[in-house]
N, C-alpha and C. Protein backbone atom coordinates (compact mmCIF):
# COMPACT_ATOMS: atom_id res chain seq x y z
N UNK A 1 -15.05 18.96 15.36
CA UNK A 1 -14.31 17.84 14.80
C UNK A 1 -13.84 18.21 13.39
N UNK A 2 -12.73 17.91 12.90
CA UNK A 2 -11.84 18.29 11.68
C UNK A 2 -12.42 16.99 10.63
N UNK A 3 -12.72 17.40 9.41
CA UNK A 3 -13.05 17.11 8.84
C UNK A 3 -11.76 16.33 8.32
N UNK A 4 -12.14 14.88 7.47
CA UNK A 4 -10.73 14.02 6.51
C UNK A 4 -10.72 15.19 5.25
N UNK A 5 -9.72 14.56 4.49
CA UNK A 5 -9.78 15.03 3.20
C UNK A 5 -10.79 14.97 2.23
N UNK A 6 -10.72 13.35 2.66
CA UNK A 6 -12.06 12.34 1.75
C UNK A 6 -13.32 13.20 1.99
N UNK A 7 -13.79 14.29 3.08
CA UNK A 7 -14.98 14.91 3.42
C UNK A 7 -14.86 16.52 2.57
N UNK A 8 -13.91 16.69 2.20
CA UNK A 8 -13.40 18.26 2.35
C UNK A 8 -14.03 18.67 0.68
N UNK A 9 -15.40 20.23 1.12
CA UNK A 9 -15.90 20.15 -0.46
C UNK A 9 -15.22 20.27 -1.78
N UNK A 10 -16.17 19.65 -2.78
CA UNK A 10 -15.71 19.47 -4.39
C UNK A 10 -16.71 20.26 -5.47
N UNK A 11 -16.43 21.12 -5.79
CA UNK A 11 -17.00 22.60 -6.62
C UNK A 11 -17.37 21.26 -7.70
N UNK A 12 -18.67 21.73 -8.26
CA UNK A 12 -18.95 20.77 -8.87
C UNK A 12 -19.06 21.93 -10.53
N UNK A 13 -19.46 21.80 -11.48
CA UNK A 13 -19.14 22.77 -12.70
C UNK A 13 -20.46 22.78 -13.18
N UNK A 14 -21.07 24.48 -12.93
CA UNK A 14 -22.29 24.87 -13.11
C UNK A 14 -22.81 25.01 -14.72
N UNK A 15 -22.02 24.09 -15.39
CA UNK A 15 -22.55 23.99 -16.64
C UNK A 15 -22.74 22.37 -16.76
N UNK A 16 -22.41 21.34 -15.53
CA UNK A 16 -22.47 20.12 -15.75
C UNK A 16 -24.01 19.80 -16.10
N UNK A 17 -23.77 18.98 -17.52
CA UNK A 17 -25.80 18.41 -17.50
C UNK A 17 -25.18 17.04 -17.63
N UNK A 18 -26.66 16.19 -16.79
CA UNK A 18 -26.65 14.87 -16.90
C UNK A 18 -26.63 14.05 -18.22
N UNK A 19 -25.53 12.98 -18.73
CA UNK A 19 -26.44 12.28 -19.65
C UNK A 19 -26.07 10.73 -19.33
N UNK A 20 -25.94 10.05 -20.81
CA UNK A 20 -26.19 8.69 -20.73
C UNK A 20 -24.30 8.04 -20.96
N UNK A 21 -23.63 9.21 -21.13
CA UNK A 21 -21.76 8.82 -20.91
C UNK A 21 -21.23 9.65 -20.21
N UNK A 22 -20.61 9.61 -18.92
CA UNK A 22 -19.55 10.88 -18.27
C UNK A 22 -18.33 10.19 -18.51
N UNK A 23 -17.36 11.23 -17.89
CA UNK A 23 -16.17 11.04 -17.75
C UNK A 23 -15.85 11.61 -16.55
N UNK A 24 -15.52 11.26 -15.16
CA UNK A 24 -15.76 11.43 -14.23
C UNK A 24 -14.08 11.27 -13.64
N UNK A 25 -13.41 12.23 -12.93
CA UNK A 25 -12.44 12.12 -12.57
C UNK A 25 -12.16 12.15 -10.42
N UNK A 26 -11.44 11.20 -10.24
CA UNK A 26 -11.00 11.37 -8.99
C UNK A 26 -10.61 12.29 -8.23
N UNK A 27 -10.76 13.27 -7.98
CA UNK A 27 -10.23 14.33 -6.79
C UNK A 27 -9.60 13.73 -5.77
N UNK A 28 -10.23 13.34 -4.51
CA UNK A 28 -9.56 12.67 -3.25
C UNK A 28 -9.87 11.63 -3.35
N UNK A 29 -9.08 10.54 -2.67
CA UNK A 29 -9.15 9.35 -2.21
C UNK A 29 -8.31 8.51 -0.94
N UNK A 30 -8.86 7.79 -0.72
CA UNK A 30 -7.96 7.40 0.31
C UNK A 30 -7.14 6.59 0.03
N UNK A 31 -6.97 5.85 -1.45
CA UNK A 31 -5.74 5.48 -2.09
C UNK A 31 -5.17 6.45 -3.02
N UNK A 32 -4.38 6.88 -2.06
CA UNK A 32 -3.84 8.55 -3.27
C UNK A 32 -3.39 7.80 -4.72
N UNK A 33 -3.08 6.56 -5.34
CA UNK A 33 -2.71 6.39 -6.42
C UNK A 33 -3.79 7.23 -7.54
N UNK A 34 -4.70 6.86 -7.03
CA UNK A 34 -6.65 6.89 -7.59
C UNK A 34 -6.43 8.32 -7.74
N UNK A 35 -6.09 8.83 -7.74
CA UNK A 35 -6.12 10.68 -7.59
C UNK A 35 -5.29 11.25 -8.80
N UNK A 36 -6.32 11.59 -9.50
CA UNK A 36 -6.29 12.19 -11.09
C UNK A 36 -6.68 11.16 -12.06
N UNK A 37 -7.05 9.52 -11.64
CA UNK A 37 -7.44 9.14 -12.59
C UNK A 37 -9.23 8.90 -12.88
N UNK A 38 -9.70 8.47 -14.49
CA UNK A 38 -11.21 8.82 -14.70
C UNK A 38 -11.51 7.63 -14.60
N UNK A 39 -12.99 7.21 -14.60
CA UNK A 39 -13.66 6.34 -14.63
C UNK A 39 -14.87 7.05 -15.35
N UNK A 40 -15.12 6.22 -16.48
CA UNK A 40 -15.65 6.24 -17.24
C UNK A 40 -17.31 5.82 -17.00
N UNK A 41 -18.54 6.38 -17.02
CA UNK A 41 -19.34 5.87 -16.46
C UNK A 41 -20.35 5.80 -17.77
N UNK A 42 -20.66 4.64 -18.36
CA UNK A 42 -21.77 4.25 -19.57
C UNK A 42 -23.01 4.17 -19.60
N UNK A 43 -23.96 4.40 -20.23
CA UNK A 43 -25.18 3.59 -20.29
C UNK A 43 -25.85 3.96 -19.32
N UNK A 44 -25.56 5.23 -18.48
CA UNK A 44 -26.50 5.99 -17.31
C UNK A 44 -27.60 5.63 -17.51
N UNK A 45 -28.63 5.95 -18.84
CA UNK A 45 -29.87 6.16 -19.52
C UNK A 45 -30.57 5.41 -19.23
N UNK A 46 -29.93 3.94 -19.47
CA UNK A 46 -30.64 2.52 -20.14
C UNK A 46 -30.25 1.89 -18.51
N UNK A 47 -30.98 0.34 -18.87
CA UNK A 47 -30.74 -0.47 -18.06
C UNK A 47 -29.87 -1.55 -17.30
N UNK A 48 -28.39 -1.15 -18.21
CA UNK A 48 -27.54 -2.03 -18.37
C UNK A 48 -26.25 -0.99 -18.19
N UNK A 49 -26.34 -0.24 -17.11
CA UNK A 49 -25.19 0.99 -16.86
C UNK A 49 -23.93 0.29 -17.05
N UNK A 50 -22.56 0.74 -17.18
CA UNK A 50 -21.33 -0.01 -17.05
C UNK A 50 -20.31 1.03 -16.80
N UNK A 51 -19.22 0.48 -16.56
CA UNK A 51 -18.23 1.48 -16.07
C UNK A 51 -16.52 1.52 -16.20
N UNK A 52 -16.08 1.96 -17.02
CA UNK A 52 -14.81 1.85 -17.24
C UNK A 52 -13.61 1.91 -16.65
N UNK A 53 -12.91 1.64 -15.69
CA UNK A 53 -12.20 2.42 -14.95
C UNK A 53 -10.67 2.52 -15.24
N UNK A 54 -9.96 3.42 -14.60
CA UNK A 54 -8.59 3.61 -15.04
C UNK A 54 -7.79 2.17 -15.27
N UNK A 55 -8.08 1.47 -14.75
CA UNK A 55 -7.33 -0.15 -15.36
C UNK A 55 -7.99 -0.68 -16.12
N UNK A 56 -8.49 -0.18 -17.19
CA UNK A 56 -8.93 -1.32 -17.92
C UNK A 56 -10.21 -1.62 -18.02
N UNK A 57 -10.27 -2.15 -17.04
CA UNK A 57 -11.27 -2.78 -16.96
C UNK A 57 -12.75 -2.16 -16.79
N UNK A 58 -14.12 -3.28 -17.84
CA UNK A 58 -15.06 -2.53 -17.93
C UNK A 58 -16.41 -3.24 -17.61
N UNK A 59 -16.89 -2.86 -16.56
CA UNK A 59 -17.39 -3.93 -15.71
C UNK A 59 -19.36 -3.36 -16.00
N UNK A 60 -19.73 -4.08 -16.12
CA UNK A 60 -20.88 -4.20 -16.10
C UNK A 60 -21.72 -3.69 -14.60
N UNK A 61 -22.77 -2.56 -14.19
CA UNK A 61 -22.99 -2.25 -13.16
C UNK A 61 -24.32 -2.46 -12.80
N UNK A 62 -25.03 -2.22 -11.93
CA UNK A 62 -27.04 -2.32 -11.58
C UNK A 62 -26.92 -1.14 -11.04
N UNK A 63 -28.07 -0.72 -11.66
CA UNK A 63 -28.53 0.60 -10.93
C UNK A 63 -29.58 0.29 -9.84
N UNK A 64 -29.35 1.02 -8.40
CA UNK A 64 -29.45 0.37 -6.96
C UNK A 64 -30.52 1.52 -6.47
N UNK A 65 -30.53 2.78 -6.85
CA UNK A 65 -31.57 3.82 -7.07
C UNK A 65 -31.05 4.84 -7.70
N UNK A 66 -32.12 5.52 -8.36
CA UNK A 66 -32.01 6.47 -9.14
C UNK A 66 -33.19 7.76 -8.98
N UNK A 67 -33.13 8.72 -8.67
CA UNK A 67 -34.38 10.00 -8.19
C UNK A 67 -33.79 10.82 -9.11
N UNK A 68 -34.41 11.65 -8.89
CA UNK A 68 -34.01 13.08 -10.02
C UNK A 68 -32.95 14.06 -9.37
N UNK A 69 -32.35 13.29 -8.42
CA UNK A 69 -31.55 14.53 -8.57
C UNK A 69 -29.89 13.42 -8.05
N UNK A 70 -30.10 11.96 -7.90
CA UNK A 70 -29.23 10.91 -7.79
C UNK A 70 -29.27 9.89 -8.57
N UNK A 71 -28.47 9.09 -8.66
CA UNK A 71 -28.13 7.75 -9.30
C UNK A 71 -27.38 7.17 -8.22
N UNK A 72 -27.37 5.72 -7.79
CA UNK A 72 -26.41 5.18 -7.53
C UNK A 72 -26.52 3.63 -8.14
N UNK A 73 -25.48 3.21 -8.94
CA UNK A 73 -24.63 2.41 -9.33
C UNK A 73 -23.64 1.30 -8.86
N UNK A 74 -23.68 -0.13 -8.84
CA UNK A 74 -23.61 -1.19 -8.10
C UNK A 74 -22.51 -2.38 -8.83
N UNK A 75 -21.19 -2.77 -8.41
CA UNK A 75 -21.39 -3.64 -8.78
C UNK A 75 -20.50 -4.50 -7.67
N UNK A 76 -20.99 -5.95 -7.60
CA UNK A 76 -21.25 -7.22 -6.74
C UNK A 76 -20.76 -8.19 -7.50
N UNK A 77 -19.52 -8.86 -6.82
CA UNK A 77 -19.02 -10.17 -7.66
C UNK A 77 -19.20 -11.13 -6.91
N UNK A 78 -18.74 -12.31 -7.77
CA UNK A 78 -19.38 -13.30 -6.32
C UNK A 78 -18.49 -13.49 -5.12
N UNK A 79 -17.08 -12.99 -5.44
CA UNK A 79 -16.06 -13.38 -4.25
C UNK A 79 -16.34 -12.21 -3.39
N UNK A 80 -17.51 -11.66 -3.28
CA UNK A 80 -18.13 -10.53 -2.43
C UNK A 80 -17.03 -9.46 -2.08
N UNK A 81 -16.75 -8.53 -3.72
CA UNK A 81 -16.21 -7.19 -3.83
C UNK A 81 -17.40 -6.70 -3.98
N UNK A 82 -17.39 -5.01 -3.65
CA UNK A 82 -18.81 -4.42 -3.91
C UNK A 82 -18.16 -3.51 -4.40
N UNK A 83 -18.37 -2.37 -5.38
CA UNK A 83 -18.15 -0.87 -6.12
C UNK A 83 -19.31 -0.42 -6.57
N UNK A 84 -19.04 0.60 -5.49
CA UNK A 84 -20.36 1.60 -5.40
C UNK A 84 -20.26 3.28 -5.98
N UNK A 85 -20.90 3.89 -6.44
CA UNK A 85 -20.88 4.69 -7.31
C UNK A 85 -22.31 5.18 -7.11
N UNK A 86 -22.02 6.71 -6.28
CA UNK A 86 -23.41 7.51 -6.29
C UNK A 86 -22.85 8.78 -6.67
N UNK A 87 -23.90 9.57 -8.00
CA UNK A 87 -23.61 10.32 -8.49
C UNK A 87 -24.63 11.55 -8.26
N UNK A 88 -24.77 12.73 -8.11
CA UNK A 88 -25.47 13.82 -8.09
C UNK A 88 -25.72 14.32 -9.43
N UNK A 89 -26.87 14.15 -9.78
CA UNK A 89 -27.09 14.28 -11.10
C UNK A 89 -26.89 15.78 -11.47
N UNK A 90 -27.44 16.83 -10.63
CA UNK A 90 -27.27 18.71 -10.87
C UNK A 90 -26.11 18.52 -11.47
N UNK A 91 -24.45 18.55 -10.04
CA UNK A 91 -23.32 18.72 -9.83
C UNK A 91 -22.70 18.08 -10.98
N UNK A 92 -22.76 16.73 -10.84
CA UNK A 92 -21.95 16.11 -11.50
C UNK A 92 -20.76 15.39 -10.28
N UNK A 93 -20.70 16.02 -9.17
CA UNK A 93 -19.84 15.51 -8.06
C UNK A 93 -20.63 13.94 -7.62
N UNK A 94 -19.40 12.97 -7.32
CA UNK A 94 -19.95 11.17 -7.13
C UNK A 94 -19.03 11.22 -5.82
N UNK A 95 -19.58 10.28 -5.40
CA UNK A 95 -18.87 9.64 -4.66
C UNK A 95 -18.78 7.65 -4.79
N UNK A 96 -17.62 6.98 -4.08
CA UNK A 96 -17.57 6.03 -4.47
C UNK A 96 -17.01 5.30 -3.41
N UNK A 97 -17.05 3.74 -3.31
CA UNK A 97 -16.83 3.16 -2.04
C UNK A 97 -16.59 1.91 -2.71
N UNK A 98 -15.41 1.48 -1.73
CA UNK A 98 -15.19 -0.03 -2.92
C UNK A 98 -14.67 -0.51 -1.05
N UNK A 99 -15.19 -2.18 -1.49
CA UNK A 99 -15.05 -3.10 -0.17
C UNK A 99 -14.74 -4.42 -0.80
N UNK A 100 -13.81 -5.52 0.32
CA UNK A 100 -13.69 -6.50 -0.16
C UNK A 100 -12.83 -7.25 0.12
N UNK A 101 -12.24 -8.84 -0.74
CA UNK A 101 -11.70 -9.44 0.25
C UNK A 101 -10.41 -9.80 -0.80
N UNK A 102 -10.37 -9.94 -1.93
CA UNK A 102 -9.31 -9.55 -2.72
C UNK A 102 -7.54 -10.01 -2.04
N UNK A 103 -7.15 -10.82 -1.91
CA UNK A 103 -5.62 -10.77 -1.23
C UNK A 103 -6.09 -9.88 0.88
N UNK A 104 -7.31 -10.61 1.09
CA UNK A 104 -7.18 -9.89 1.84
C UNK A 104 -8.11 -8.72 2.35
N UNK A 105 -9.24 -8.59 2.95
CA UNK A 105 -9.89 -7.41 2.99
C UNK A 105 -9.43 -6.39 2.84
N UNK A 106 -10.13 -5.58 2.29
CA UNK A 106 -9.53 -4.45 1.95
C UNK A 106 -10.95 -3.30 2.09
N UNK A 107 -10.94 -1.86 1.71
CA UNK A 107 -12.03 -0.91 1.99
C UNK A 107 -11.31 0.38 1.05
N UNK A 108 -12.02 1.55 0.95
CA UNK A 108 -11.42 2.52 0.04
C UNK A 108 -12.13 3.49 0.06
N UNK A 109 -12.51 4.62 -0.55
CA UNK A 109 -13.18 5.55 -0.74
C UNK A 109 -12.18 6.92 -1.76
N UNK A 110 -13.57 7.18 -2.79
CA UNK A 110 -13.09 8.16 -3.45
C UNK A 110 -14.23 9.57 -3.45
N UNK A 111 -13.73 10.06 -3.95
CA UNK A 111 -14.99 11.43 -4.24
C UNK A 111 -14.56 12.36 -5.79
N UNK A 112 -14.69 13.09 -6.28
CA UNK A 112 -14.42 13.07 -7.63
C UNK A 112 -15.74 14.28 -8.18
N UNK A 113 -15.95 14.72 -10.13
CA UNK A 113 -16.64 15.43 -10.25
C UNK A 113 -16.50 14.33 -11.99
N UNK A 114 -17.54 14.65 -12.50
CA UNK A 114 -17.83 14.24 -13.71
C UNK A 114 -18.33 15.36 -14.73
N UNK A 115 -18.12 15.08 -15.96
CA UNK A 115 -18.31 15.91 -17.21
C UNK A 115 -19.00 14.98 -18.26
């Protein structure tokens, strides 16, 4: 079976170290607009992660689990959108999943590498 794009590997940068601000850019997505832009990811460290993204906007996130070698990152509104954000702490390579009902259900997926 042929792999999507959205699956196809992302070299992650063997000098990436984890901290408490990335700057994390889009590679593939299945909304090609999303492709080259960053999302900004805050406050990894602490308890109150947040996340910037190419519009603007800077949304407050929950961290949903975190191990030593992952993070994943949450956020839940009440008109039940979800943006999800799991990051590989080594790599620096995330992946991301956004769902919802917005004008309309809608679904998405990105994949990407952070610095």
């Amino acid at each position: 079976m042929q792999q999507s794009e959205i699956d196809q590997p992302i070299n992650g940068d063997p000098s990436f170290v984890f901290g408490n601000n990335l700057h994390c850019e889009i590679i593939v997505s299945t909304t090609k607009d999303e492709v080259g832009e960053t999302i900004t990811l805050m406050n990894l460290e602490t308890d109150q992660p947040r996340a910037l993204f190419a519009s603007g906007t800077d949304s407050p996130m929950k961290k949903i689990g975190e191990y030593d070698d992952t993070l994943t990152i949450q956020l839940a509104t009440p008109a039940g959108s979800i943006d999800s954000i799991t990051l590989d702490k080594a790599t620096g390579i995330f992946a991301r999943a956004v769902v919802g009902s917005m004008g309309g259900p809608y679904a998405g997926a990105s994949r990407g590498k952070c610095k």
